[in-house]
N, C-alpha and C. Protein backbone atom coordinates (compact mmCIF):
# COMPACT_ATOMS: atom_id res chain seq x y z
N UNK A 1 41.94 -34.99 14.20
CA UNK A 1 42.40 -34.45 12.96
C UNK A 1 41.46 -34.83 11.82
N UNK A 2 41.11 -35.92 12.09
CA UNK A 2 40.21 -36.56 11.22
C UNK A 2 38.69 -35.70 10.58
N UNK A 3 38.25 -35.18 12.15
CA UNK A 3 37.07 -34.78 11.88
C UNK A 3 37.43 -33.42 11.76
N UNK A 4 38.54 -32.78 11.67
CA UNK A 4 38.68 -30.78 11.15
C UNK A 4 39.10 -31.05 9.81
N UNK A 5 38.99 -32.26 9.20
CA UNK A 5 39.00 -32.26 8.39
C UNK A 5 37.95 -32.74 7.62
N UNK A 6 37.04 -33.50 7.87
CA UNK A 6 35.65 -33.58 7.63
C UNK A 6 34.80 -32.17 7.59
N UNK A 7 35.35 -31.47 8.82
CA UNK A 7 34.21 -30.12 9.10
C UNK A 7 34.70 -28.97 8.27
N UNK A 8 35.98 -29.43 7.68
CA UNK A 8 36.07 -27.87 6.35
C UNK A 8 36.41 -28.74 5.24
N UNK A 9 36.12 -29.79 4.50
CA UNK A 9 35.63 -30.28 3.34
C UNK A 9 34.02 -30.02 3.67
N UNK A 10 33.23 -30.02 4.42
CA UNK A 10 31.66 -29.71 4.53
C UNK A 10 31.58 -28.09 4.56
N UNK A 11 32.22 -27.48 5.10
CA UNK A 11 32.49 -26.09 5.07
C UNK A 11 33.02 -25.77 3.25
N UNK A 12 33.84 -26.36 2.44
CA UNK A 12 34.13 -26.06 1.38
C UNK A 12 32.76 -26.31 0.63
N UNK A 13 31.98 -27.81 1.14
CA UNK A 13 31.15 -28.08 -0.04
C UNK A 13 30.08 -26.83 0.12
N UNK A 14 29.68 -26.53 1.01
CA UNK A 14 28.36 -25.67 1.38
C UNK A 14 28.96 -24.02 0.85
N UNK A 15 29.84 -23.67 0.83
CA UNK A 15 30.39 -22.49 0.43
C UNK A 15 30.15 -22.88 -1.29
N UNK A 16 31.06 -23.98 -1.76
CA UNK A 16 30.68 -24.54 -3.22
C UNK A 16 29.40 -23.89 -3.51
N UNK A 17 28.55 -24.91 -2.73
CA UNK A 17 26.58 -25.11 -3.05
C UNK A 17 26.19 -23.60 -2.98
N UNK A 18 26.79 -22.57 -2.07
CA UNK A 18 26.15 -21.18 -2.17
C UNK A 18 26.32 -20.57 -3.21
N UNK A 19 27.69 -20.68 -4.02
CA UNK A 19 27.82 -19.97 -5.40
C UNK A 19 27.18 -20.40 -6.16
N UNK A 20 27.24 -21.99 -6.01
CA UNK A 20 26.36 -22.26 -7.59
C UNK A 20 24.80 -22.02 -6.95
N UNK A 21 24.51 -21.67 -6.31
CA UNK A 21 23.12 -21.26 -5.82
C UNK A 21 22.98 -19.64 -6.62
N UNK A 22 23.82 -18.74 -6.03
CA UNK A 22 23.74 -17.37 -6.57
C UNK A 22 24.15 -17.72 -8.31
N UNK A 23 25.07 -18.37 -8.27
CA UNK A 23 25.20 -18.54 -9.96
C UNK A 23 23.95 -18.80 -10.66
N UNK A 24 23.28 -20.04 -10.13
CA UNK A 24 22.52 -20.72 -10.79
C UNK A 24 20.88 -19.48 -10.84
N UNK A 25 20.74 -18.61 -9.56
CA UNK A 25 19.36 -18.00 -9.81
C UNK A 25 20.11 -16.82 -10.84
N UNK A 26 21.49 -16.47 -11.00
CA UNK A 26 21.71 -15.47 -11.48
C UNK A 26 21.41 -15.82 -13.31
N UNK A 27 21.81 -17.19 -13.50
CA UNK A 27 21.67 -17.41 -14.93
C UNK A 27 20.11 -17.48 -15.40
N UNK A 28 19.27 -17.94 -14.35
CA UNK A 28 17.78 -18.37 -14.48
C UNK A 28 17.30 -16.91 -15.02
N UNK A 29 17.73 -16.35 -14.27
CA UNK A 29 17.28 -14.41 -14.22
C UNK A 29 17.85 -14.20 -16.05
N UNK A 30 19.16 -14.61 -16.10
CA UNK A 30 19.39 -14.03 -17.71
C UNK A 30 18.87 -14.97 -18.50
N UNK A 31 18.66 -15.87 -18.15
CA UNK A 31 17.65 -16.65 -19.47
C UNK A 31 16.86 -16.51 -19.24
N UNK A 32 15.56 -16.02 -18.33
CA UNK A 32 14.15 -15.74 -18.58
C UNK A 32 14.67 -14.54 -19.43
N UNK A 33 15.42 -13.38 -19.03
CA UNK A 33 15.28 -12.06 -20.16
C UNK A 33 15.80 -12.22 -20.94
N UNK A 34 16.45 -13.23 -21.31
CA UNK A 34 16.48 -12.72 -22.73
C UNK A 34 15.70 -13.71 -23.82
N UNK A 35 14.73 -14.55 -23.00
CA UNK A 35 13.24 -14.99 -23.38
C UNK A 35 12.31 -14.18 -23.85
N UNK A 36 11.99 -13.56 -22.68
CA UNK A 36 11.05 -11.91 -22.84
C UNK A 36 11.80 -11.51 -23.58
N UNK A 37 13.34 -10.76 -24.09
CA UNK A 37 13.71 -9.89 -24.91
C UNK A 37 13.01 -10.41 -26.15
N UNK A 38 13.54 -11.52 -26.32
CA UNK A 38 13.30 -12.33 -27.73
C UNK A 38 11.28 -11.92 -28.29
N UNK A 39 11.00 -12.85 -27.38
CA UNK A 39 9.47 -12.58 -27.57
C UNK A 39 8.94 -11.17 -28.10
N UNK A 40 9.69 -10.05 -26.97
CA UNK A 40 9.47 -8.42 -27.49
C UNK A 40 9.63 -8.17 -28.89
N UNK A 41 10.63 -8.76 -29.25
CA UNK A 41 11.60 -8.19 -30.31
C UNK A 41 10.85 -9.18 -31.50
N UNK A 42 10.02 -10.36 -31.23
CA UNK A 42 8.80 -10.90 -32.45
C UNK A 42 7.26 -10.41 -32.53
N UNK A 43 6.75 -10.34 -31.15
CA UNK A 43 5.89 -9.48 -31.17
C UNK A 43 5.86 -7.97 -30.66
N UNK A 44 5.68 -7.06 -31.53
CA UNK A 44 6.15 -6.13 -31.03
C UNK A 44 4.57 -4.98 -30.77
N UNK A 45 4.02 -5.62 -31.55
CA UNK A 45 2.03 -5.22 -31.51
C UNK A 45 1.58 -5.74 -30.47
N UNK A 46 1.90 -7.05 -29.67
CA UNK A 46 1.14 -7.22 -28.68
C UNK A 46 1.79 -6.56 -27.91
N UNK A 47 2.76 -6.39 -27.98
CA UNK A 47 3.60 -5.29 -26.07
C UNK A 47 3.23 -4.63 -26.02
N UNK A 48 2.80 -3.54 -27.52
CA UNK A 48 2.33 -2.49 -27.29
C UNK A 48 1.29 -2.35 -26.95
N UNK A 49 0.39 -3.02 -27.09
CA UNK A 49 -1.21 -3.30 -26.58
C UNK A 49 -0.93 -3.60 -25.11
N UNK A 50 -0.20 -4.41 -25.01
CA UNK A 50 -0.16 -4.34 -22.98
C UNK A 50 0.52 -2.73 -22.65
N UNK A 51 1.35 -2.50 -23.36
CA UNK A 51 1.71 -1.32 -22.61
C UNK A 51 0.58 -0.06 -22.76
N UNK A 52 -0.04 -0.17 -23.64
CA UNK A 52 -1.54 0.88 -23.72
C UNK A 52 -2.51 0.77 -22.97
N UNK A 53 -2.79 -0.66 -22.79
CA UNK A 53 -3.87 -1.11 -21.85
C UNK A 53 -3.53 -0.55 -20.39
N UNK A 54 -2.37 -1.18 -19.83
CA UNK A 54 -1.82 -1.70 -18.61
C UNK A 54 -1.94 0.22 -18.48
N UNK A 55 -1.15 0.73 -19.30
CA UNK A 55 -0.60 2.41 -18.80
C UNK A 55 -1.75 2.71 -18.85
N UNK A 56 -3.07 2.89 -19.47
CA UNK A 56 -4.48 3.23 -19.59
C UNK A 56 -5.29 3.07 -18.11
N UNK A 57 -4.80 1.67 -17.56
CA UNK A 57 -5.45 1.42 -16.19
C UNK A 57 -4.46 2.25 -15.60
N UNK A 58 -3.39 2.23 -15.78
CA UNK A 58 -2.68 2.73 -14.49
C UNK A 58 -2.88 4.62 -14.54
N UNK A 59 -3.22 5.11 -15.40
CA UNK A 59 -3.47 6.64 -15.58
C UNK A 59 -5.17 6.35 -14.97
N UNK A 60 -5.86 5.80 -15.13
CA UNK A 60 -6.44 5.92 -14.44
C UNK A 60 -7.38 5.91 -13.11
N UNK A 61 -6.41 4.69 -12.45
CA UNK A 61 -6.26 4.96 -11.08
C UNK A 61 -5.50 5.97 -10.44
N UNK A 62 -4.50 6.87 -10.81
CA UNK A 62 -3.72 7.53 -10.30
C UNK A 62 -5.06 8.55 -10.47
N UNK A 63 -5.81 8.99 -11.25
CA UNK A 63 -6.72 10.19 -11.73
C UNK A 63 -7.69 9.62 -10.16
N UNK A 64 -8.29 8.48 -10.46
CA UNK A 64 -9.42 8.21 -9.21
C UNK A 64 -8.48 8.38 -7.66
N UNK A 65 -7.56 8.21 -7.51
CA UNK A 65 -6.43 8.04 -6.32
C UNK A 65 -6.68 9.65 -5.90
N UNK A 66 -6.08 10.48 -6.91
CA UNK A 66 -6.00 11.72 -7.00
C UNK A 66 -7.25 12.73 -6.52
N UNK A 67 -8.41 12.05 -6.77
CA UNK A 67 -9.86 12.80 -6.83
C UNK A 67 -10.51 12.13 -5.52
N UNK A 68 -10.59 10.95 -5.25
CA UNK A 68 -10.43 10.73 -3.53
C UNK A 68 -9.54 11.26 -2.90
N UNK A 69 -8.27 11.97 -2.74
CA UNK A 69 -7.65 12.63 -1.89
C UNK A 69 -8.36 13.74 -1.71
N UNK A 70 -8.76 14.50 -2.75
CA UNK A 70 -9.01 15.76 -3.13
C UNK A 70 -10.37 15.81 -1.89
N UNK A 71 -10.69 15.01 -2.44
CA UNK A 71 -12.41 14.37 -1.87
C UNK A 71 -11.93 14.83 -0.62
N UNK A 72 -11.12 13.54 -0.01
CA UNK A 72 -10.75 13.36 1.73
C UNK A 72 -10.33 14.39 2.63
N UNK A 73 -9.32 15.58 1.16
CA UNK A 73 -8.93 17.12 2.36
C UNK A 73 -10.57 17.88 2.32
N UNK A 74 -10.97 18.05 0.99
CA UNK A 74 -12.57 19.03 1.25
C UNK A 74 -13.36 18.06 2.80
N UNK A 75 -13.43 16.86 2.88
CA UNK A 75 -14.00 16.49 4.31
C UNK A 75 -13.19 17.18 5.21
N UNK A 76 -12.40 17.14 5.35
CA UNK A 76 -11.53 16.94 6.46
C UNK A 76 -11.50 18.45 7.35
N UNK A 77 -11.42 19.43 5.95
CA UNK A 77 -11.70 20.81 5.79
C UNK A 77 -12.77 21.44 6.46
N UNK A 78 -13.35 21.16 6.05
CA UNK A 78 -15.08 20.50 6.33
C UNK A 78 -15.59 20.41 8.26
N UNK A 79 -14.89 19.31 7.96
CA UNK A 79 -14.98 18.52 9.48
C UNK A 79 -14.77 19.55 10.61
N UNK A 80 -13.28 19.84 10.00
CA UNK A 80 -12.54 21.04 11.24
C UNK A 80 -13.92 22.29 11.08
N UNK A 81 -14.18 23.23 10.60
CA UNK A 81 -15.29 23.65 10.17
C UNK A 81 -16.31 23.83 11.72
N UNK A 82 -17.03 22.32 11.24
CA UNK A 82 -17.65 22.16 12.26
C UNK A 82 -17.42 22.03 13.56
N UNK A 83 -16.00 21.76 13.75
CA UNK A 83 -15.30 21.23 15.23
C UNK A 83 -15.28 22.70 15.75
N UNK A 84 -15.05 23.55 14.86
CA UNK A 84 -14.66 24.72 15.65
C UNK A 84 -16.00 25.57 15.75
N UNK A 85 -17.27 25.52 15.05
CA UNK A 85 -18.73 26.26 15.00
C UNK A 85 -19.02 25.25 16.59
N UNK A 86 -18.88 23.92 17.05
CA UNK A 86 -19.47 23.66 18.02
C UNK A 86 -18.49 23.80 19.29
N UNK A 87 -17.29 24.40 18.92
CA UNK A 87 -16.90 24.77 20.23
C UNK A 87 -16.96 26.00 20.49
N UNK A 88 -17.42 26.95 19.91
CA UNK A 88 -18.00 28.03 19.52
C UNK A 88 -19.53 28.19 20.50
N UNK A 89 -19.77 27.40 19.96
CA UNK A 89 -21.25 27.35 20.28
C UNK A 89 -21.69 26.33 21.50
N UNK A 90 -20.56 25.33 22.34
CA UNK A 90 -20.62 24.47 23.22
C UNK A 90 -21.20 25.67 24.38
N UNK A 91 -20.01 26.47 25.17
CA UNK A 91 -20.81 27.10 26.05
C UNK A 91 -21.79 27.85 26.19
N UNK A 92 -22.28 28.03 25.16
CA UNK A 92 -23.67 28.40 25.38
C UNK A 92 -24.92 28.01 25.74
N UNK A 93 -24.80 26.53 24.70
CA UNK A 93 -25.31 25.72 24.52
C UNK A 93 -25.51 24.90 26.40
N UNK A 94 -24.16 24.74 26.75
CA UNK A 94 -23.82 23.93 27.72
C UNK A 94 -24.52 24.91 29.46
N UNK A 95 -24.68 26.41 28.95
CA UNK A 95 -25.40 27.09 30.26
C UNK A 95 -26.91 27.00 30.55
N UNK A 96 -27.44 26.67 28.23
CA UNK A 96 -28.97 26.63 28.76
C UNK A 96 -29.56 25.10 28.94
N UNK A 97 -28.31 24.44 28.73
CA UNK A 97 -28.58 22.53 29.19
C UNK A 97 -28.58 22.74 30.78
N UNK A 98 -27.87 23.40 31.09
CA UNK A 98 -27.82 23.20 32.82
C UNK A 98 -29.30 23.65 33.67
N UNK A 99 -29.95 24.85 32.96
CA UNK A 99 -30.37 24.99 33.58
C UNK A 99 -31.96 24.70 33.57
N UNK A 100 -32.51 24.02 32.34
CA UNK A 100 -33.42 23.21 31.62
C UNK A 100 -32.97 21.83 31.62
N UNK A 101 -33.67 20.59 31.56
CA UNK A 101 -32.92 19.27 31.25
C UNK A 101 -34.23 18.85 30.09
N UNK A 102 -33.40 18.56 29.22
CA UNK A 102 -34.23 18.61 27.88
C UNK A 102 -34.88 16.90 28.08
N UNK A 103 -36.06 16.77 27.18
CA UNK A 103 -36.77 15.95 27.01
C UNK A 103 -36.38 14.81 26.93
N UNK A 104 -35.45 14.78 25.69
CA UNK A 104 -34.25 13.99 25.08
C UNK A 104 -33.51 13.19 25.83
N UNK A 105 -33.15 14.17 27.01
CA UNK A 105 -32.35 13.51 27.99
C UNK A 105 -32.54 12.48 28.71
N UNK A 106 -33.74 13.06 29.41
CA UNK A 106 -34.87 12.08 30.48
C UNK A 106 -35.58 10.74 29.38
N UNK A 107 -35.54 10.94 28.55
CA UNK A 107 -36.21 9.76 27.82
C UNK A 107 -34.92 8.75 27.48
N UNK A 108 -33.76 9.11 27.22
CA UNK A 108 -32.52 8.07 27.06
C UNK A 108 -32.00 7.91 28.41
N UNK A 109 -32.82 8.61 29.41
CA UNK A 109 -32.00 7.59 31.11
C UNK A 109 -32.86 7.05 31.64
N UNK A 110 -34.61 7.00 31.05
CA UNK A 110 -35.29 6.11 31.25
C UNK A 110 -35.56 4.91 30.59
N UNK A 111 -34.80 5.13 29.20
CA UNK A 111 -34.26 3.35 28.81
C UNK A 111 -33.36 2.42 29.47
């Protein structure tokens, strides 16, 4: 009896310790903001300078983000292009390899 009662006073304290755990990060959270609020609300020229700067970089990575994609479909576009001119052009290619063996060849199977 002794010890079911030891094991839910330790069960109460640790249930205790979890609220004031969520309590305690929940208050940390409202006193940092309304730190930052405060600060906003004295300087109100420097926020805006981070928010010009910061939005300035961030418009223009989305522009460079944007113009490498653009970039990556014209390759890609591109690419296919060629995939399909050399399969196009494989058997042809592949009747007058058979029946000639090019220079090229014999010199990379004698390395």
């Amino acid at each position: 009896m002794a010890s079911e009662q030891k094991t839910g006073n330790e069960g109460q304290r640790e249930q205790g310790s979890e609220n004031s755990t969520v309590g305690g990060i929940r208050e940390s959270i409202l006193t940092q903001y309304r730190k930052t609020r405060e600060n906003i609300e004295a300087y109100p020229y420097v926020w805006a300078s981070y928010a010009i700067v910061y939005g300035g970089i961030g418009l223009w990575v989305s522009y460079r983000y944007t113009k490498l994609r653009r970039k990556e479909d014209t390759v890609m576009a591109l690419q296919e292009k060629l995939r399909k001119l050399r399969q196009e052009r494989a058997p042809k290619s592949s009747l007058s390899a058979n029946d000639k063996p090019t220079s090229s060849s014999t010199d990379k199977s004698s390395k």
